[in-house]
PDB file of N, CA and C in Angstrom:
ATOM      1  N   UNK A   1     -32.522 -49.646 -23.991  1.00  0.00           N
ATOM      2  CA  UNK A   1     -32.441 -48.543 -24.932  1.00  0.00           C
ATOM      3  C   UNK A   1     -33.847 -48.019 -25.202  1.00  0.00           C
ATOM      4  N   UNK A   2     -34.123 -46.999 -24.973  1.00  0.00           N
ATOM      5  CA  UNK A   2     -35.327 -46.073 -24.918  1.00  0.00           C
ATOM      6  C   UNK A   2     -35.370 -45.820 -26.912  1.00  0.00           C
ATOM      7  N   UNK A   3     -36.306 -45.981 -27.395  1.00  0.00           N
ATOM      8  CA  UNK A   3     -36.708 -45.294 -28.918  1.00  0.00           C
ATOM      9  C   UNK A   3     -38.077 -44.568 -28.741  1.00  0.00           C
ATOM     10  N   UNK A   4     -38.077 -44.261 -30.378  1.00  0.00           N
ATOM     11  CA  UNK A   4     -39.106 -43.373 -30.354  1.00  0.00           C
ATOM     12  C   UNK A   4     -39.701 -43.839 -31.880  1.00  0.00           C
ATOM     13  N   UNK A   5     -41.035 -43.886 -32.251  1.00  0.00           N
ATOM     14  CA  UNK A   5     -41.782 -44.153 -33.715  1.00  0.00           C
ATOM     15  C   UNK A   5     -41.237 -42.902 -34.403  1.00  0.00           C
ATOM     16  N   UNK A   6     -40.534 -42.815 -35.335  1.00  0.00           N
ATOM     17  CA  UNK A   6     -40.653 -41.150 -36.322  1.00  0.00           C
ATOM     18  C   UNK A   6     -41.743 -41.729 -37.383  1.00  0.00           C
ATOM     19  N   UNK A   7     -41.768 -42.755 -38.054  1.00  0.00           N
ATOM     20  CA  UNK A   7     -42.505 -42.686 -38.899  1.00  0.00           C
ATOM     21  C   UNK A   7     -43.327 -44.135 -39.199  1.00  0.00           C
ATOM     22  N   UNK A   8     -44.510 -44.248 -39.445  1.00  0.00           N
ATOM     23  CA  UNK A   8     -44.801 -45.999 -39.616  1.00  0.00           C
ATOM     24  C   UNK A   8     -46.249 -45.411 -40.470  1.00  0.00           C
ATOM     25  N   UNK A   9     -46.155 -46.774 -41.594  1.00  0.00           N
ATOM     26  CA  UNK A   9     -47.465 -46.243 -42.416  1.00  0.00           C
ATOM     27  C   UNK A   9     -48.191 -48.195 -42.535  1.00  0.00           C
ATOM     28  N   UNK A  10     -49.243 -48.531 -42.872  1.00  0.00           N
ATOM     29  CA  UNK A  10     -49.134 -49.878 -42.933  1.00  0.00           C
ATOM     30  C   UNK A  10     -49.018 -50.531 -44.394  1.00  0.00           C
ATOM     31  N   UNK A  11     -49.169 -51.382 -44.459  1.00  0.00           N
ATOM     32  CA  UNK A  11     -48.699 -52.079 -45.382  1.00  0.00           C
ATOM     33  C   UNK A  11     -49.956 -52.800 -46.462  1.00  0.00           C
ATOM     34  N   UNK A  12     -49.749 -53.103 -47.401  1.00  0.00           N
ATOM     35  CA  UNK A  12     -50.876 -53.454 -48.796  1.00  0.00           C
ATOM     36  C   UNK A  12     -51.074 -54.785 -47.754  1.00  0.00           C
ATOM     37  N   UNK A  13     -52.083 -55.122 -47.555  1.00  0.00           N
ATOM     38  CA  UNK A  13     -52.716 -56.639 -47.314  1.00  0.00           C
ATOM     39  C   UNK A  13     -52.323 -56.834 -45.575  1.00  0.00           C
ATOM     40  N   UNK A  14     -52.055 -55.943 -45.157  1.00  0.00           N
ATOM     41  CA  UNK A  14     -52.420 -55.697 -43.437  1.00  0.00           C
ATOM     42  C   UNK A  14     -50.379 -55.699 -42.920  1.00  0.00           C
ATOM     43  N   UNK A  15     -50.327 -55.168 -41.893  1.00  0.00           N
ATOM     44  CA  UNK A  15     -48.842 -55.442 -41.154  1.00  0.00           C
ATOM     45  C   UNK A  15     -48.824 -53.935 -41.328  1.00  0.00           C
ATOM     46  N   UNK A  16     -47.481 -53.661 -41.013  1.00  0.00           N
ATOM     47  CA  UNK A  16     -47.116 -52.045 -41.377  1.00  0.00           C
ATOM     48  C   UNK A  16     -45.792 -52.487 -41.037  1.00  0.00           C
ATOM     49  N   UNK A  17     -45.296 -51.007 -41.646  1.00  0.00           N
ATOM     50  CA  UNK A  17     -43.437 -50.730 -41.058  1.00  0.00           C
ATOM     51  C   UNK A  17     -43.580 -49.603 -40.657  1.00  0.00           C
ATOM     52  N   UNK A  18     -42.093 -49.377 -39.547  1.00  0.00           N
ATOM     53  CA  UNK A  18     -41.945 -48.270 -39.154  1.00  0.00           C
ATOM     54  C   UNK A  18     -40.593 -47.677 -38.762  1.00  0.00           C
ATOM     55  N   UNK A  19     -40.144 -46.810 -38.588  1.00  0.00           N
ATOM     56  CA  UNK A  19     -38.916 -46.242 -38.140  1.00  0.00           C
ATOM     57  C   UNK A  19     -39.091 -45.646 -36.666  1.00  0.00           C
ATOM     58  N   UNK A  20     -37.753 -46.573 -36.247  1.00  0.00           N
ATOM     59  CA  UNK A  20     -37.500 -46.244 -34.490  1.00  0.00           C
ATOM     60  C   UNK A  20     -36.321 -45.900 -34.605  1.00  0.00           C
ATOM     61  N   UNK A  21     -36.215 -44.247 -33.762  1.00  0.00           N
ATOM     62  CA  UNK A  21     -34.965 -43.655 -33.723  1.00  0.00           C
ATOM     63  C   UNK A  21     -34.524 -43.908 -32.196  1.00  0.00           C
ATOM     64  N   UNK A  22     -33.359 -44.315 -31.805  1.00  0.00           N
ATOM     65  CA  UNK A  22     -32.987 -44.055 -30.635  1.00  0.00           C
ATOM     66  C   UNK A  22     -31.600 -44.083 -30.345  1.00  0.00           C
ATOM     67  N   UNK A  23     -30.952 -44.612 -29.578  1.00  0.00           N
ATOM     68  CA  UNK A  23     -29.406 -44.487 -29.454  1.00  0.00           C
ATOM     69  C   UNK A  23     -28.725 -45.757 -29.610  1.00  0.00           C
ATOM     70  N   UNK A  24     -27.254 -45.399 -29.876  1.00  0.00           N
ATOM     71  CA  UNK A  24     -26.995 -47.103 -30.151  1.00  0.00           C
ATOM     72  C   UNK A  24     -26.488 -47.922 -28.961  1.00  0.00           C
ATOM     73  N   UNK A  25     -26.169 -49.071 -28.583  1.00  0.00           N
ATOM     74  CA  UNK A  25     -25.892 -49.832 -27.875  1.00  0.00           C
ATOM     75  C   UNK A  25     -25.276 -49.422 -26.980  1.00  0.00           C
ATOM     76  N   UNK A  26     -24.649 -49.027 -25.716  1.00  0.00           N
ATOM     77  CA  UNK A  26     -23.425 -48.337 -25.111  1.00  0.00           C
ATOM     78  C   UNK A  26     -23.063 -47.045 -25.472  1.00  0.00           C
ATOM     79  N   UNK A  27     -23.817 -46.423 -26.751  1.00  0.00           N
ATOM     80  CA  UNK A  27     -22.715 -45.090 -26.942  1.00  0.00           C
ATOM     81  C   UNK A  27     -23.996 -44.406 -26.551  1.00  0.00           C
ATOM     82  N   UNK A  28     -24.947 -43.902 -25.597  1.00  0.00           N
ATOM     83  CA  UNK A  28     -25.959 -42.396 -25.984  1.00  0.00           C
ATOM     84  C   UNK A  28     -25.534 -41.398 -26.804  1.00  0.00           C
ATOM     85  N   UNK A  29     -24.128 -41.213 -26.955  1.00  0.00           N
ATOM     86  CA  UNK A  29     -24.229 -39.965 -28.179  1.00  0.00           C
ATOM     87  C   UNK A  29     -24.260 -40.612 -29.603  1.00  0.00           C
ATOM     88  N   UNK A  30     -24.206 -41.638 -29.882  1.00  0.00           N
ATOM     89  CA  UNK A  30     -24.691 -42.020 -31.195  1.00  0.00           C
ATOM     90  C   UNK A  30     -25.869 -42.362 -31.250  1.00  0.00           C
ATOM     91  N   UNK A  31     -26.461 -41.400 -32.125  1.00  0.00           N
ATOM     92  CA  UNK A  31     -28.118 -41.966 -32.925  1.00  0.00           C
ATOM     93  C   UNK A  31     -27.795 -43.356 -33.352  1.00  0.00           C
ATOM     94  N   UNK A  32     -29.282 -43.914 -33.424  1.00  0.00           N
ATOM     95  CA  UNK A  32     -29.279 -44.866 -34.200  1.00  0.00           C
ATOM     96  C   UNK A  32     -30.610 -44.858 -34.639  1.00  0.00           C
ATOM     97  N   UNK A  33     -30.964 -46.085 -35.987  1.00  0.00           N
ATOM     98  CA  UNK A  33     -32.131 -46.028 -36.068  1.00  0.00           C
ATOM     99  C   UNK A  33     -32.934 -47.308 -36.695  1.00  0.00           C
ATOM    100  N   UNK A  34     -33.912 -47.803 -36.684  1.00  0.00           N
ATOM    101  CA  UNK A  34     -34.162 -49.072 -37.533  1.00  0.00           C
ATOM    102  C   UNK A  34     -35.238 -49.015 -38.415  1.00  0.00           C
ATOM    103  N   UNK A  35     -35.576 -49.784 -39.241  1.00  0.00           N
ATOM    104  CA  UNK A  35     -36.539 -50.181 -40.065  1.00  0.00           C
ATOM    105  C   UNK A  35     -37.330 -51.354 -39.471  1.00  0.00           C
ATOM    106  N   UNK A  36     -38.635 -51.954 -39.080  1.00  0.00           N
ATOM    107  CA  UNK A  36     -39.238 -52.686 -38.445  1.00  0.00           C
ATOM    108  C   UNK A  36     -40.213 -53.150 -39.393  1.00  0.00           C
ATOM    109  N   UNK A  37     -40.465 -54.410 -39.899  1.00  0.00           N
ATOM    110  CA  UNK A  37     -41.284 -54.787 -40.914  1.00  0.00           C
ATOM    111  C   UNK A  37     -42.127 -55.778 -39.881  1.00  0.00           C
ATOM    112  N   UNK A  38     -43.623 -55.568 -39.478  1.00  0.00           N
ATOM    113  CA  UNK A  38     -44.706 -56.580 -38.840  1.00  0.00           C
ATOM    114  C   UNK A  38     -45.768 -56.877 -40.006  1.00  0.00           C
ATOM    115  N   UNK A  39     -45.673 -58.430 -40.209  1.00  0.00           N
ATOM    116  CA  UNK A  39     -46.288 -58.644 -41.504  1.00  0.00           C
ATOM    117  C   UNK A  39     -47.731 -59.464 -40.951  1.00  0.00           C
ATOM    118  N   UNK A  40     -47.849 -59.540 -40.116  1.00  0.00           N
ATOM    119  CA  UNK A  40     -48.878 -60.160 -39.368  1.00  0.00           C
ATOM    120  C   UNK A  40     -49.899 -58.845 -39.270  1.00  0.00           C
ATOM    121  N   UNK A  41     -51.086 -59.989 -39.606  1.00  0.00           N
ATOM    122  CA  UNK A  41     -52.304 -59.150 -39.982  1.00  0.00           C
ATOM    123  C   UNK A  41     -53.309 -58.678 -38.811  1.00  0.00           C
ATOM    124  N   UNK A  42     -53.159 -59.697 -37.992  1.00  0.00           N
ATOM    125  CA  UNK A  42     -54.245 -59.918 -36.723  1.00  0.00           C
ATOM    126  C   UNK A  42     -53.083 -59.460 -35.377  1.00  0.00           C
ATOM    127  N   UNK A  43     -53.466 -58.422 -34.771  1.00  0.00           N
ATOM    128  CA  UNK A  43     -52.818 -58.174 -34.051  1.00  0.00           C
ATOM    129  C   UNK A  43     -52.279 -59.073 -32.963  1.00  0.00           C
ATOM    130  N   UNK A  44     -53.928 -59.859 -32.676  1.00  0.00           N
ATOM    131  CA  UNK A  44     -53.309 -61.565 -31.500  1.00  0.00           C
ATOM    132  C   UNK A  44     -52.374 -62.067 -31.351  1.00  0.00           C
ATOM    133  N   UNK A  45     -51.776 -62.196 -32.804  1.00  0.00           N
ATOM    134  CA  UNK A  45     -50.704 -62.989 -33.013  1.00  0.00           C
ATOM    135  C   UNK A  45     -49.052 -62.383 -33.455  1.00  0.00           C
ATOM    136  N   UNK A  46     -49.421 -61.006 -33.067  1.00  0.00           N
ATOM    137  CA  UNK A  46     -47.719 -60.360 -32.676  1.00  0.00           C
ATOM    138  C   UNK A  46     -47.322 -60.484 -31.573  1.00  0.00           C
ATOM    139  N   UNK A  47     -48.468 -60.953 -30.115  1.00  0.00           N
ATOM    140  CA  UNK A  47     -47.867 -61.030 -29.353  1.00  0.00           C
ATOM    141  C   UNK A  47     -46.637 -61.568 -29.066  1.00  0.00           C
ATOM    142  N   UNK A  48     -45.690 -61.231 -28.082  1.00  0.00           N
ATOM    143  CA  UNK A  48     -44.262 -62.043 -28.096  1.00  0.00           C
ATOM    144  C   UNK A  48     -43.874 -62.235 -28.978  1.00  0.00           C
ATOM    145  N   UNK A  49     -43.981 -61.395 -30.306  1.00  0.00           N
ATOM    146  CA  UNK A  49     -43.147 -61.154 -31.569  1.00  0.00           C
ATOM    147  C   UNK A  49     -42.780 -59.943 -31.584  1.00  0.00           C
ATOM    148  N   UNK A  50     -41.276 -59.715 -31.678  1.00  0.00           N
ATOM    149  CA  UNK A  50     -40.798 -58.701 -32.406  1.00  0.00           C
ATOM    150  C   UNK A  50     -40.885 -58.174 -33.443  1.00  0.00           C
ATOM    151  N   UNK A  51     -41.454 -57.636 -34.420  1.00  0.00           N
ATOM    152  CA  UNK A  51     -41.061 -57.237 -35.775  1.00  0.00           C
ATOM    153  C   UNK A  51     -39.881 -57.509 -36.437  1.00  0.00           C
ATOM    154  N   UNK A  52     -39.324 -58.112 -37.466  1.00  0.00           N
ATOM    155  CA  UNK A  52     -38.244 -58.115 -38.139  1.00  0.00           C
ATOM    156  C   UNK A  52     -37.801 -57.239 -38.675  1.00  0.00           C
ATOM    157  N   UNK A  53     -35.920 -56.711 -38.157  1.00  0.00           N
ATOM    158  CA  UNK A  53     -35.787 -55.296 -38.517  1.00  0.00           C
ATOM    159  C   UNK A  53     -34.933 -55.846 -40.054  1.00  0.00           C
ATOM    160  N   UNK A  54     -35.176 -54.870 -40.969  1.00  0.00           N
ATOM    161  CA  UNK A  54     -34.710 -55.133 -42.301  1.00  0.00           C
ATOM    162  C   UNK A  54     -33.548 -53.978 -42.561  1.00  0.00           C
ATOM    163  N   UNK A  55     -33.457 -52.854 -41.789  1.00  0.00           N
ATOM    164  CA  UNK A  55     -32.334 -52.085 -41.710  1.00  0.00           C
ATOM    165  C   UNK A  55     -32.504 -51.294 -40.853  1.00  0.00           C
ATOM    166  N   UNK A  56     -31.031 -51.152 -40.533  1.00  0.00           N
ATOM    167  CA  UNK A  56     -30.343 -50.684 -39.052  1.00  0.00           C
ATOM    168  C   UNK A  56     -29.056 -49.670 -39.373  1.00  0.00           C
ATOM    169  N   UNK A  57     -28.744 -48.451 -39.062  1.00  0.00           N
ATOM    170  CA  UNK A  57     -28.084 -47.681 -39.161  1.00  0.00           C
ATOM    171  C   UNK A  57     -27.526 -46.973 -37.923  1.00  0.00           C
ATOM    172  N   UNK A  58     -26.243 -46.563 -37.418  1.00  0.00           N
ATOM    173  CA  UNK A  58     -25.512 -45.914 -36.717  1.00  0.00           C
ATOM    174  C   UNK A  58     -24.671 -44.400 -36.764  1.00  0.00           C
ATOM    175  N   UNK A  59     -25.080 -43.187 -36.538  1.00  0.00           N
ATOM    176  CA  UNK A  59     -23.879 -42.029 -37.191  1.00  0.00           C
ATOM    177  C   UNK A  59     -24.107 -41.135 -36.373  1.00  0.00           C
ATOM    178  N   UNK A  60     -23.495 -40.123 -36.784  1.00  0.00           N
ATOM    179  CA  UNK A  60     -23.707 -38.402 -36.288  1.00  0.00           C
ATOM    180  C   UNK A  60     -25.124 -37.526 -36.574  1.00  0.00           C
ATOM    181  N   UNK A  61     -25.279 -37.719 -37.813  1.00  0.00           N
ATOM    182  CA  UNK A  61     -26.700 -37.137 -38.287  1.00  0.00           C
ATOM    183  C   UNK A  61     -27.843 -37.696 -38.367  1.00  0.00           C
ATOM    184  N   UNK A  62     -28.482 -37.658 -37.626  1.00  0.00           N
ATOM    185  CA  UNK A  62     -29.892 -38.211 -37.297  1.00  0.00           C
ATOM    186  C   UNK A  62     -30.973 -37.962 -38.175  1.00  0.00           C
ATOM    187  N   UNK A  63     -30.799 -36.639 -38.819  1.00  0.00           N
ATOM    188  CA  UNK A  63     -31.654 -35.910 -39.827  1.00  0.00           C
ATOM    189  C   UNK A  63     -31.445 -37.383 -41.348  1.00  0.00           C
ATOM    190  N   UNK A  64     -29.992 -37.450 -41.386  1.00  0.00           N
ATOM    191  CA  UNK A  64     -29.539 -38.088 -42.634  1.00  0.00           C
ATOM    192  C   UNK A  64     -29.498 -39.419 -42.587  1.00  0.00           C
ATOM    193  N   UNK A  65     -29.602 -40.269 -41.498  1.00  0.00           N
ATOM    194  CA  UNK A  65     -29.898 -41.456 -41.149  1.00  0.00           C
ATOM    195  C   UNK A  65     -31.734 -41.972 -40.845  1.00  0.00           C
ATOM    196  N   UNK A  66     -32.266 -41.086 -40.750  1.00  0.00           N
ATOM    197  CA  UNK A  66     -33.923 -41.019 -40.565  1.00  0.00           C
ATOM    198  C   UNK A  66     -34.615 -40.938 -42.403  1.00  0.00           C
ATOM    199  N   UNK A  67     -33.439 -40.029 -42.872  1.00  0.00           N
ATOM    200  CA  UNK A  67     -33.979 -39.743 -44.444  1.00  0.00           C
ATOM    201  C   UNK A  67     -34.036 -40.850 -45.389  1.00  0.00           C
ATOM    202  N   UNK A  68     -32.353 -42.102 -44.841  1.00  0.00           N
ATOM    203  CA  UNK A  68     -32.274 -43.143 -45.474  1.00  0.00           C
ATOM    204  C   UNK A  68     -33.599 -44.172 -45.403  1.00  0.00           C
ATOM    205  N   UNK A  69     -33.335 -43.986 -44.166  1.00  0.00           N
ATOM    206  CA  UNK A  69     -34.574 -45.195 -43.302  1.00  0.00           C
ATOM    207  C   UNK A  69     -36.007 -45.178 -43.696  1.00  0.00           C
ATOM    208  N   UNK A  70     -36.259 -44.080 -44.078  1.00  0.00           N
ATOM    209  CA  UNK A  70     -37.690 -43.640 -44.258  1.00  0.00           C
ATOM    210  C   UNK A  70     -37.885 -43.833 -45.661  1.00  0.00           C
ATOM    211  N   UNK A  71     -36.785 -43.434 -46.008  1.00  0.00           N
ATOM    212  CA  UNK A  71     -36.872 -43.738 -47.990  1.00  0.00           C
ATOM    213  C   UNK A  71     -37.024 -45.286 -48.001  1.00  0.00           C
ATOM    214  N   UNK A  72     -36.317 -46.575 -47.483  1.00  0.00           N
ATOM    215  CA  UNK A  72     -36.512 -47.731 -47.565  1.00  0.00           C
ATOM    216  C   UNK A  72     -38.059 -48.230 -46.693  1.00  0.00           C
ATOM    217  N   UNK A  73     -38.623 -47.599 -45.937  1.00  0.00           N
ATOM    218  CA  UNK A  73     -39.978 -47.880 -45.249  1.00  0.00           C
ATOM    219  C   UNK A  73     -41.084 -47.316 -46.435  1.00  0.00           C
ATOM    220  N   UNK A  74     -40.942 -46.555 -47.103  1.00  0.00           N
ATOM    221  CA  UNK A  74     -42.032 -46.333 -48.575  1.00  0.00           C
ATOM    222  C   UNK A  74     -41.973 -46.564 -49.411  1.00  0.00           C
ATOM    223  N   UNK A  75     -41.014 -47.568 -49.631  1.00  0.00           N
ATOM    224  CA  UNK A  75     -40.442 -48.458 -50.809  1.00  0.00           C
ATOM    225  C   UNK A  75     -40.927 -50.244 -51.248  1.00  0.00           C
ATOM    226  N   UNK A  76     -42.202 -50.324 -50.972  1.00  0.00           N
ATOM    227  CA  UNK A  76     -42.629 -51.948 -50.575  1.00  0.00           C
ATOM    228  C   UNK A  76     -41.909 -52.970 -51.440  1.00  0.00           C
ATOM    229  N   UNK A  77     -41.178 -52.384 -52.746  1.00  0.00           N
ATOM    230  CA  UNK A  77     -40.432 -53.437 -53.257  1.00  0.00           C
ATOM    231  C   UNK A  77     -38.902 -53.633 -52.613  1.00  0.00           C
ATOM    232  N   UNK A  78     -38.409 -52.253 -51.953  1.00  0.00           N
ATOM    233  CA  UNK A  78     -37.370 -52.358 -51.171  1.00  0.00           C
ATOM    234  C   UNK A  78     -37.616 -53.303 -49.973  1.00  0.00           C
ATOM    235  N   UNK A  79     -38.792 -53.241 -49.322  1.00  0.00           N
ATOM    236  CA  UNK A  79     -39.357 -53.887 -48.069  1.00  0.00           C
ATOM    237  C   UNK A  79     -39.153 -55.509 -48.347  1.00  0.00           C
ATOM    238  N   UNK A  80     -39.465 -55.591 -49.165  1.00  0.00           N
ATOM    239  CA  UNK A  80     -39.568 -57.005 -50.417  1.00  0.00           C
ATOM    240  C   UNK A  80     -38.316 -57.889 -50.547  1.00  0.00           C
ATOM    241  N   UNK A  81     -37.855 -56.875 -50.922  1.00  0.00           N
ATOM    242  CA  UNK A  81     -36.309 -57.307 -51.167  1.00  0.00           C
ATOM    243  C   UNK A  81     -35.325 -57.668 -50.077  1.00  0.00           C
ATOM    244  N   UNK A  82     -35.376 -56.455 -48.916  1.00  0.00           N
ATOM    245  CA  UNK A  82     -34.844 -56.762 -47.448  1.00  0.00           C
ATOM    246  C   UNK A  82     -35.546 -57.874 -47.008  1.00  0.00           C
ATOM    247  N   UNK A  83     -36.855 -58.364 -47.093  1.00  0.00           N
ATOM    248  CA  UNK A  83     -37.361 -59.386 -46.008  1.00  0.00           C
ATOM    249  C   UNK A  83     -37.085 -60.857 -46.734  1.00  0.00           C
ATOM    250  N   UNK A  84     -36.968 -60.768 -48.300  1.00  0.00           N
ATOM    251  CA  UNK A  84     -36.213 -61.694 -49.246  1.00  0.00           C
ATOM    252  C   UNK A  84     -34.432 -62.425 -48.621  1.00  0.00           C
ATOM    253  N   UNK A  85     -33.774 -61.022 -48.857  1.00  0.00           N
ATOM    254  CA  UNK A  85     -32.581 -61.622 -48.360  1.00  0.00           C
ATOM    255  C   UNK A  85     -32.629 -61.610 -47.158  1.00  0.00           C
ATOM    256  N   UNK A  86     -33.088 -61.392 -45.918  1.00  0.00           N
ATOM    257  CA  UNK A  86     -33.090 -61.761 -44.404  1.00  0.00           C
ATOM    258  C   UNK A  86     -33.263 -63.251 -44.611  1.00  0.00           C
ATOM    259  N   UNK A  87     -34.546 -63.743 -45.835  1.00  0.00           N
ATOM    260  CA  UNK A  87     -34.896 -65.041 -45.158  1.00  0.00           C
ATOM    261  C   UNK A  87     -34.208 -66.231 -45.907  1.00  0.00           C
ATOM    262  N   UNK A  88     -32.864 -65.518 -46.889  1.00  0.00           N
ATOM    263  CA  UNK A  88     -32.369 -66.493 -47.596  1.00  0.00           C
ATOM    264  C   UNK A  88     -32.723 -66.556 -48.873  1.00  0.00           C
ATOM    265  N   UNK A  89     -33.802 -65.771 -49.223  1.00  0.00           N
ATOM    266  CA  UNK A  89     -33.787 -65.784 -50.758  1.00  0.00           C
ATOM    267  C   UNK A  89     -35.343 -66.971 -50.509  1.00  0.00           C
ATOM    268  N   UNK A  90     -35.756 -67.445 -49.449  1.00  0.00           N
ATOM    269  CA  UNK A  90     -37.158 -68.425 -49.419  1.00  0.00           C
ATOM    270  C   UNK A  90     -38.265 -67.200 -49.065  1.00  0.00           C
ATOM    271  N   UNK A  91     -38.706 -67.234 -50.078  1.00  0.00           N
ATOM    272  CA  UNK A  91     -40.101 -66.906 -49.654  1.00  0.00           C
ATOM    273  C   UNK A  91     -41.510 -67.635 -48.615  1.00  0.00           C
ATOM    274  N   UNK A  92     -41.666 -66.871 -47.878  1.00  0.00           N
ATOM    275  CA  UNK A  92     -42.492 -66.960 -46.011  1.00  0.00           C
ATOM    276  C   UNK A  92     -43.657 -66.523 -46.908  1.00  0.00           C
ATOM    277  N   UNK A  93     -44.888 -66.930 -47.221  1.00  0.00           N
ATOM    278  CA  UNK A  93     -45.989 -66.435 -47.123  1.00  0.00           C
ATOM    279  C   UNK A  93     -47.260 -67.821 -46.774  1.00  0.00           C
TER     280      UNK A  93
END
């Protein structure tokens, strides 16, 4: 699956997030899009790491699925909260 960056800003104390729009699994006519949280400071050590996606969306409107996504990527307590419940409610630092 081919994506594209629409939007990525970095983050208070190094990492960044970003939004990747591309298509979903099997369907090319459905958009899709994600939220990507890299909390790692030193770039060395993303190698062979993925970013952890904290939200993922599927629809018709790409405009209105990019608007959600982007509102939760400038939200660092939203960011907070998604990387909270991904990890169980344990805090990783």
């Amino acid at each position: 699956m081919k994506t594209k960056v629409v939007y990525e800003r970095e983050l208070p104390g190094g990492g960044f997030v970003q939004v990747e729009e591309g298509e979903a699994e099997g369907q090319p006519e459905t958009p899709r899009a994600s939220v990507a949280v890299e909390r790692r400071r030193d770039p060395a050590r993303r190698e062979g790491h993925l970013p952890p996606v904290i939200a993922a969306e599927e629809g018709s409107a790409v405009e209105s699925l990019l608007r959600r996504l982007v509102e939760i990527a400038s939200d660092n307590v939203e960011i907070a909260r998604r990387l909270l419940r991904r990890s169980g409610g344990r805090a990783r630092f």
